[in-house]
C-alpha atoms as a PDB file:
ATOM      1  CA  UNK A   1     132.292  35.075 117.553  1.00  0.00           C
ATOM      2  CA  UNK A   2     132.447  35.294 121.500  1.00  0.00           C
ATOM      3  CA  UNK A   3     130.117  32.693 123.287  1.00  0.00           C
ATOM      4  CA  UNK A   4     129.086  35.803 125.118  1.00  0.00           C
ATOM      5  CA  UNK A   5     127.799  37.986 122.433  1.00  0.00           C
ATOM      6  CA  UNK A   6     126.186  34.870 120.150  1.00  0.00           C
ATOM      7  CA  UNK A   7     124.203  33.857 123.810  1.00  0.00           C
ATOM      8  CA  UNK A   8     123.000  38.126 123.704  1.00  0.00           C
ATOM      9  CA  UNK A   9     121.512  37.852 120.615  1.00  0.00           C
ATOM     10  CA  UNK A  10     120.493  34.065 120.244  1.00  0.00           C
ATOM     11  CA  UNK A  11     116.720  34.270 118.958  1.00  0.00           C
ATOM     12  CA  UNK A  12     116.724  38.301 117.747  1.00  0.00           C
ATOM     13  CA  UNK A  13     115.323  37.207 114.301  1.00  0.00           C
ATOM     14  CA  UNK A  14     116.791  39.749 111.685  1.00  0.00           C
ATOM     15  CA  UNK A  15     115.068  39.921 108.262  1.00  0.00           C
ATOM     16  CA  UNK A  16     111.757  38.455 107.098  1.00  0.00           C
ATOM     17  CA  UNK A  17     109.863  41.934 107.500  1.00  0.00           C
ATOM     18  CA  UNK A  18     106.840  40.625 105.244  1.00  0.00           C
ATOM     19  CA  UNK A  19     106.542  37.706 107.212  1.00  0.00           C
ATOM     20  CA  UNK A  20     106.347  39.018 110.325  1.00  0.00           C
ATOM     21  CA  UNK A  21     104.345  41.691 109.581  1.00  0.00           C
ATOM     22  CA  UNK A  22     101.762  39.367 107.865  1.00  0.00           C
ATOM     23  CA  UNK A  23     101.980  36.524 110.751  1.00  0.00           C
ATOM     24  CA  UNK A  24     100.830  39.942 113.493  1.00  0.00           C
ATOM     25  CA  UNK A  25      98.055  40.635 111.873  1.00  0.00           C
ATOM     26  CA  UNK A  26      96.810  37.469 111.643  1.00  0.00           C
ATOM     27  CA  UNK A  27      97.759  36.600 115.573  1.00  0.00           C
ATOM     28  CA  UNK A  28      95.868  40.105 116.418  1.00  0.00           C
ATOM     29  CA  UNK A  29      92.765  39.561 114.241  1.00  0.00           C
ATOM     30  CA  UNK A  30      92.867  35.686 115.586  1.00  0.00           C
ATOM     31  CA  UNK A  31      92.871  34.780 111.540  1.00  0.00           C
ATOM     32  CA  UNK A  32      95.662  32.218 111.863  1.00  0.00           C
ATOM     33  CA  UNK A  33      95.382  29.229 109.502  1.00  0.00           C
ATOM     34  CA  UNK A  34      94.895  25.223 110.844  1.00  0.00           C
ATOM     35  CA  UNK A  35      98.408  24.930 109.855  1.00  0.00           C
ATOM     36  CA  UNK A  36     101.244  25.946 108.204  1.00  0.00           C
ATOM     37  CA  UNK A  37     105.091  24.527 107.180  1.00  0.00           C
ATOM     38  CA  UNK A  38     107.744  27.085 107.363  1.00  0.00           C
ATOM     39  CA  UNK A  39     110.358  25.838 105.079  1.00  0.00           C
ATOM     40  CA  UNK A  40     113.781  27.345 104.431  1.00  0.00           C
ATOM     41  CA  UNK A  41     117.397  26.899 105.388  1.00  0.00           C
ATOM     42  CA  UNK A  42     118.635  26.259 109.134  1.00  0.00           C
ATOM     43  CA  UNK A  43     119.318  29.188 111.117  1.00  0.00           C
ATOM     44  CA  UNK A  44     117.353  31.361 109.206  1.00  0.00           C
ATOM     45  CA  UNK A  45     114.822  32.447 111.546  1.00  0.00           C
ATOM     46  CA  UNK A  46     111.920  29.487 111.206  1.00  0.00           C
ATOM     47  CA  UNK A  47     111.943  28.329 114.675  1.00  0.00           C
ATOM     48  CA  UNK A  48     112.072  31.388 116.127  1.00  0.00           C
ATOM     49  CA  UNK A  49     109.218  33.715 114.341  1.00  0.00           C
ATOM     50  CA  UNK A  50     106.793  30.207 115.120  1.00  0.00           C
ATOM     51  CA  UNK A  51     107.665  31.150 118.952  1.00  0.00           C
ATOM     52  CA  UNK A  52     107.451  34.822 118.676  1.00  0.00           C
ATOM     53  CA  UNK A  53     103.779  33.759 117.142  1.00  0.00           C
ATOM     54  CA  UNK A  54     103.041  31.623 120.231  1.00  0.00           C
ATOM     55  CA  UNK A  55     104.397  34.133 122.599  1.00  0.00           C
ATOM     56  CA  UNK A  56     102.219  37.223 120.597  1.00  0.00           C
ATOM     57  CA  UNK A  57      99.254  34.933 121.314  1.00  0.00           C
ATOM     58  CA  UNK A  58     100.071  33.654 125.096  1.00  0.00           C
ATOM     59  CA  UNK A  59     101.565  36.943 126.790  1.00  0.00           C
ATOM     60  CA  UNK A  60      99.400  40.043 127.057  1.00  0.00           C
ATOM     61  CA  UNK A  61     102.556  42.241 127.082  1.00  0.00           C
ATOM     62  CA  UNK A  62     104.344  41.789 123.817  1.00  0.00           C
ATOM     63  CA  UNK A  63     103.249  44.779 122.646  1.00  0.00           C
ATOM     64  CA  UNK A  64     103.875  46.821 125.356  1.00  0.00           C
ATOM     65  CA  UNK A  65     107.050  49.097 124.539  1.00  0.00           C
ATOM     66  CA  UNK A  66     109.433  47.903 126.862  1.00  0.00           C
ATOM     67  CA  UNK A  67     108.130  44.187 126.970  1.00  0.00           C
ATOM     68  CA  UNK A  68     111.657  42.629 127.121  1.00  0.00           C
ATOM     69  CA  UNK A  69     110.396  38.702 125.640  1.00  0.00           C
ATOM     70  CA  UNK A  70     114.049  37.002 127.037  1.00  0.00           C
ATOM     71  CA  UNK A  71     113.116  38.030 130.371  1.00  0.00           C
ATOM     72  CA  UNK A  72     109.660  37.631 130.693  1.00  0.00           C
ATOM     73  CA  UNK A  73     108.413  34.860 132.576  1.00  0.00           C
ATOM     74  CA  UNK A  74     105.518  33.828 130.056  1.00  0.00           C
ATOM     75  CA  UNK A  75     107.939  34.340 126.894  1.00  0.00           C
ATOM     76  CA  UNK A  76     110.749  32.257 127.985  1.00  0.00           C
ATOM     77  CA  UNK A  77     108.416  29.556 129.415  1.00  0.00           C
ATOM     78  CA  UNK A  78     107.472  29.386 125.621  1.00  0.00           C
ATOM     79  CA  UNK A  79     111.409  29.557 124.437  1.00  0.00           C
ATOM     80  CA  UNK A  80     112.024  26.868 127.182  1.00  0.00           C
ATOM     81  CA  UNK A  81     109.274  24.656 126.204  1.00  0.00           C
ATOM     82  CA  UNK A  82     107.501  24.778 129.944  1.00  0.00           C
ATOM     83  CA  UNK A  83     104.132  26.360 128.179  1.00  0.00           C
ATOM     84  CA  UNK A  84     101.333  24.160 128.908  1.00  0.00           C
ATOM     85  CA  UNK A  85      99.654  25.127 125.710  1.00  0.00           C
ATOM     86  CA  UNK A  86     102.782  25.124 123.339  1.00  0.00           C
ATOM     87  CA  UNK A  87     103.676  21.591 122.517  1.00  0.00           C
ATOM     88  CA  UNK A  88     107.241  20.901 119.790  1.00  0.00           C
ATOM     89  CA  UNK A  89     107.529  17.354 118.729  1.00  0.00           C
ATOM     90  CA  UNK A  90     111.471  16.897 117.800  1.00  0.00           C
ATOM     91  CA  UNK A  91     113.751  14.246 116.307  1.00  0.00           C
ATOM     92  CA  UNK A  92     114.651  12.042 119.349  1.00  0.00           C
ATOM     93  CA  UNK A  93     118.649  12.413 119.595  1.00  0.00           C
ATOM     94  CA  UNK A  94     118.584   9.656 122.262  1.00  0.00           C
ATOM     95  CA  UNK A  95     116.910   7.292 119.694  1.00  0.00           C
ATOM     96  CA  UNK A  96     119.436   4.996 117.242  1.00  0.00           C
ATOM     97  CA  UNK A  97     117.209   6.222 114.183  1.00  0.00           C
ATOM     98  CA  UNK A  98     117.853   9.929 114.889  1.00  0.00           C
ATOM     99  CA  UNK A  99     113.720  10.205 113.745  1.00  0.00           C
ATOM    100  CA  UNK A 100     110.248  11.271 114.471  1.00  0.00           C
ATOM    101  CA  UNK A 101     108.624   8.390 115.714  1.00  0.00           C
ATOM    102  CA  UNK A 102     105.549   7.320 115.612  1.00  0.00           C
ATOM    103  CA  UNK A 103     105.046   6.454 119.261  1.00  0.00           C
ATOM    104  CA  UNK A 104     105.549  10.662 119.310  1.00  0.00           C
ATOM    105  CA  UNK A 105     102.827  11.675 117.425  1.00  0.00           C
ATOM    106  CA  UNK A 106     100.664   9.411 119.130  1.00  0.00           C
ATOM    107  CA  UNK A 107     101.411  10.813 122.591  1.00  0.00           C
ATOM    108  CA  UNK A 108     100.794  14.249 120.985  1.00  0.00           C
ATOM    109  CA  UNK A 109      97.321  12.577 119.490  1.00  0.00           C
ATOM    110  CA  UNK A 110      96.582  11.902 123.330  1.00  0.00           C
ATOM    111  CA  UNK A 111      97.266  15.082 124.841  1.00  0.00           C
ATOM    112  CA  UNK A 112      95.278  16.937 122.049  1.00  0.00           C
ATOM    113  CA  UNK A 113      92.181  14.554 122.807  1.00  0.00           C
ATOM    114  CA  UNK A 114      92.517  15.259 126.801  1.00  0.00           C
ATOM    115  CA  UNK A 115      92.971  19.029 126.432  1.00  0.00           C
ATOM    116  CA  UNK A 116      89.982  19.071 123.796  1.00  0.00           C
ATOM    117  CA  UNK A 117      87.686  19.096 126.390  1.00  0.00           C
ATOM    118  CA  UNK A 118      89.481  21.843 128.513  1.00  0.00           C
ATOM    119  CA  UNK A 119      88.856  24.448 125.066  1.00  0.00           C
ATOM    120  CA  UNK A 120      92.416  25.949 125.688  1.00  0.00           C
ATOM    121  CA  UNK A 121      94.122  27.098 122.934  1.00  0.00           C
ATOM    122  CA  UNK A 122      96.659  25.407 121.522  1.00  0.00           C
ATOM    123  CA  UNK A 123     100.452  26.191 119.134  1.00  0.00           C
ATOM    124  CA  UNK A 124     102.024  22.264 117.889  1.00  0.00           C
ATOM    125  CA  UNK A 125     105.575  22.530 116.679  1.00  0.00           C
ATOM    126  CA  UNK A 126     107.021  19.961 114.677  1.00  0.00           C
ATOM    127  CA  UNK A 127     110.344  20.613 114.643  1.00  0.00           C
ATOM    128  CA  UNK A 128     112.360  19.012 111.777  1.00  0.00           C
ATOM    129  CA  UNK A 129     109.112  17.559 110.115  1.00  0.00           C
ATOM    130  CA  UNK A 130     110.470  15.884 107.638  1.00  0.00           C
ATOM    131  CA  UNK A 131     112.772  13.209 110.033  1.00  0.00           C
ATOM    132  CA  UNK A 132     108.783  11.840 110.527  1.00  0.00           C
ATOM    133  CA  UNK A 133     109.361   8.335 109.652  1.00  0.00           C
ATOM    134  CA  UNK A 134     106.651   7.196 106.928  1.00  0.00           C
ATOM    135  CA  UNK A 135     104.376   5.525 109.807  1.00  0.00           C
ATOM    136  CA  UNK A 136     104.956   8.956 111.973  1.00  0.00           C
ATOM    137  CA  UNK A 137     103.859  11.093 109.471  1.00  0.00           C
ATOM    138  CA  UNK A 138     100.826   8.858 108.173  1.00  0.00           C
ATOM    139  CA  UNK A 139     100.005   9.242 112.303  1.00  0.00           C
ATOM    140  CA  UNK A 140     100.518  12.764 111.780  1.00  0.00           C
ATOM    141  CA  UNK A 141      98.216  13.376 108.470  1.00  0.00           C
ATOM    142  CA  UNK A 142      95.374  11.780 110.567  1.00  0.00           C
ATOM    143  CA  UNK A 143      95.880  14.051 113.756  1.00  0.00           C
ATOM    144  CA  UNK A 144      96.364  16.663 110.825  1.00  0.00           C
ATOM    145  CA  UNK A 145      92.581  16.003 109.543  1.00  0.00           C
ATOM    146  CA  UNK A 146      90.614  15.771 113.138  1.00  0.00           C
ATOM    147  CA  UNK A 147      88.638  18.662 113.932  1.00  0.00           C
ATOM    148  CA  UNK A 148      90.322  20.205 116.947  1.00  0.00           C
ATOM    149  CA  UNK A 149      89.117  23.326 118.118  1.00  0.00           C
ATOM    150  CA  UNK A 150      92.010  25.931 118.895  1.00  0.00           C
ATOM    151  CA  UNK A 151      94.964  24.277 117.523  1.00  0.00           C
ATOM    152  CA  UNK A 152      97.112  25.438 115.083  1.00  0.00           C
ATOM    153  CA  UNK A 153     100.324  23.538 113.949  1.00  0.00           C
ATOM    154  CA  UNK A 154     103.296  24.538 112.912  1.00  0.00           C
ATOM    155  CA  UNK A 155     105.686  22.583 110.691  1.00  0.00           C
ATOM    156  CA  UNK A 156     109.588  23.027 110.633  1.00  0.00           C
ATOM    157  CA  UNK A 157     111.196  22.252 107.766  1.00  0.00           C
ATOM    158  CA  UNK A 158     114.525  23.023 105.282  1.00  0.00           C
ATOM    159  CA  UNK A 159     112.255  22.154 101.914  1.00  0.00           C
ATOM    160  CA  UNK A 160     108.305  21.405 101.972  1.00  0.00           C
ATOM    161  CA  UNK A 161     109.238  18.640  99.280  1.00  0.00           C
ATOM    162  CA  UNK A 162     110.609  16.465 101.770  1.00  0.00           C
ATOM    163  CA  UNK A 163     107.192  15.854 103.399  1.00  0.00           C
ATOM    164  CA  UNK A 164     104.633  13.546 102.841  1.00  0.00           C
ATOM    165  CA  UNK A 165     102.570  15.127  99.682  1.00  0.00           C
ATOM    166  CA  UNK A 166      99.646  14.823 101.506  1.00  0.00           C
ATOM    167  CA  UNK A 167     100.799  16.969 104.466  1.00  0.00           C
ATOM    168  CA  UNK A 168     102.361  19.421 102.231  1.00  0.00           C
ATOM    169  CA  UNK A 169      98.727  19.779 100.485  1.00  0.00           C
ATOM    170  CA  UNK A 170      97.090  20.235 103.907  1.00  0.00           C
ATOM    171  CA  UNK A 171      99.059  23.505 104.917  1.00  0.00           C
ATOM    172  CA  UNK A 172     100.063  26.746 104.108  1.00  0.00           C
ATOM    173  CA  UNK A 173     103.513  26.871 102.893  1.00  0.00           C
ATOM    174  CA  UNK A 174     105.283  29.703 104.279  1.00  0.00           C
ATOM    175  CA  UNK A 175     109.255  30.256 102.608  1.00  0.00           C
ATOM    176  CA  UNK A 176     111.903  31.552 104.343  1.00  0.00           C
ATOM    177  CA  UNK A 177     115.287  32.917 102.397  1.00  0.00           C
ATOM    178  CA  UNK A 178     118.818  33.370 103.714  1.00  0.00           C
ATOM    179  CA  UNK A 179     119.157  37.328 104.710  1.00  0.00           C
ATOM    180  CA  UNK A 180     122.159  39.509 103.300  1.00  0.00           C
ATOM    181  CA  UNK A 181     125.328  39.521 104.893  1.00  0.00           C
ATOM    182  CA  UNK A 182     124.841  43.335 104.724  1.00  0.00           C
ATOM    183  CA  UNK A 183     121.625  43.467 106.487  1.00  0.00           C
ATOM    184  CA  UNK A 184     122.345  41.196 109.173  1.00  0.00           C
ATOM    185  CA  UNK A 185     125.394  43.024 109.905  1.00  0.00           C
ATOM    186  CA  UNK A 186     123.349  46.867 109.696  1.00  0.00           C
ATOM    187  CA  UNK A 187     120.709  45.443 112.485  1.00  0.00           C
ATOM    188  CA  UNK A 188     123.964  44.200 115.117  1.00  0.00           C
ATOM    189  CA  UNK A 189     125.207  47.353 114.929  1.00  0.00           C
ATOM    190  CA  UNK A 190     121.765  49.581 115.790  1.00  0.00           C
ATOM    191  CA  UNK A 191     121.913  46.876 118.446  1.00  0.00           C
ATOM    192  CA  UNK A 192     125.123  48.593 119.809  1.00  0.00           C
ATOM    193  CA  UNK A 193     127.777  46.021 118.003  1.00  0.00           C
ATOM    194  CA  UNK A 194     130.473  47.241 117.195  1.00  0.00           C
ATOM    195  CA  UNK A 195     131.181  46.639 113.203  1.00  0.00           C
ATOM    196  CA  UNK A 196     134.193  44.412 113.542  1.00  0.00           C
ATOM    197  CA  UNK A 197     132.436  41.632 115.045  1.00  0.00           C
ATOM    198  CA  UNK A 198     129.097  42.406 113.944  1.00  0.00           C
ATOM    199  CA  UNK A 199     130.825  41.446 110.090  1.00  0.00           C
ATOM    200  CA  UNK A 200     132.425  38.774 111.594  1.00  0.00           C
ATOM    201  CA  UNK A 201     128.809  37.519 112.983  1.00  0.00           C
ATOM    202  CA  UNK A 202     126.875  38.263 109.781  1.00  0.00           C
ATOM    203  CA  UNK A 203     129.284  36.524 107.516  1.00  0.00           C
ATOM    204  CA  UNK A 204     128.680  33.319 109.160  1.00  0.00           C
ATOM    205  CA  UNK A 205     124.745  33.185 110.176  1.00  0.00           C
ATOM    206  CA  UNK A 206     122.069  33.218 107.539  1.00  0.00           C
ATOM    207  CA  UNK A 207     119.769  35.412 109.599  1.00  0.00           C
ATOM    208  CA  UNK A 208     119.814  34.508 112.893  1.00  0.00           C
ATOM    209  CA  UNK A 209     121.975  32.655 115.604  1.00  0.00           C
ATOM    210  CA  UNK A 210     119.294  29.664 116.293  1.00  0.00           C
ATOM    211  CA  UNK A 211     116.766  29.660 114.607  1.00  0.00           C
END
């Protein structure tokens, strides 16, 4: 797969119709849940639908027609993580644990209690929940519990088991399965791929190219 065509079509989520479909009505009836884990295997399409969500809620022109999300200035600020009001806590690479520390979630804690009083809406990723370290995600059940107004988390996660079993009871599990070979391969072609590599692609990825 060409660096080229895998950058074209990084983040087009393929699959997961249900899901989608049930996560836009709840962004355009403002019914979303205090928080959810999407759960599932990597690449499949997790991190990107929990952006999608934030950028459904954030930009006033996702569902205009021709609203192109990878150049629009308010949906890649979102992809990009330069959105004031979308926050992702993720394992720190630089660290020697390779975790989710607890000095993290209590910067996160902070910034939620300082924005409370601005009433702002709010989307918290936690991307790779389950590298929380035990003290990290006992930090994390308490921020979990406080009544913030406007805030709705999203976990990121390959199985909800791997979480603390009192996080796991405190959200809405959400399950994500690897799509078909067949149908990731039918939605790069209507894309304008041509089949050869468009097999190639879909034999590889489990429904998307990062996700």
């Amino acid at each position: 797969m060409s660096k080229s065509l895998k950058k074209f079509y990084m983040n087009m989520l393929i699959g997961h119709e249900h899901i989608i479909k049930y996560f836009n009505n709840l962004v355009e009836k403002d019914r979303l849940a205090h928080a959810y884990a999407f759960s599932g295997p990597e690449g499949v399409g997790k991190r990107t639908l929990v952006l999608n969500i934030a950028q459904n809620i954030f930009c006033p022109e996702t569902g205009a027609l021709n609203h192109k999300r990878d150049v629009c200035v308010i949906c890649v600020s979102i992809t990009r993580g330069d959105h004031p009001n979308v926050t992702t806590i993720k394992v720190d690479k630089e660290g020697v644990k390779k975790n989710i520390a607890i000095e993290q979630i209590r910067q996160l804690r902070k910034k939620l209690i300082l924005k409370e009083m601005t009433g702002r809406k709010r989307i918290i990723i936690i991307d790779g929940a389950e590298f929380m370290n035990t003290e990290a995600a006992n930090a994390f059940l308490k921020t979990l519990e406080e009544p913030f107004s406007d805030i709705n988390f999203f976990l990121i996660t390959n199985s909800i088991s791997s979480l603390l079993a009192t996080i796991a009871s405190r959200v809405q599990s959400v399950r994500f399965n690897v799509v078909s070979d067949g149908k990731i391969e039918k939605a790069l072609v209507a894309k304008g791929v041509e089949t050869k590599p468009a097999k190639e692609y879909a034999s590889f990825m489990p429904g998307l190219v990062n996700a």
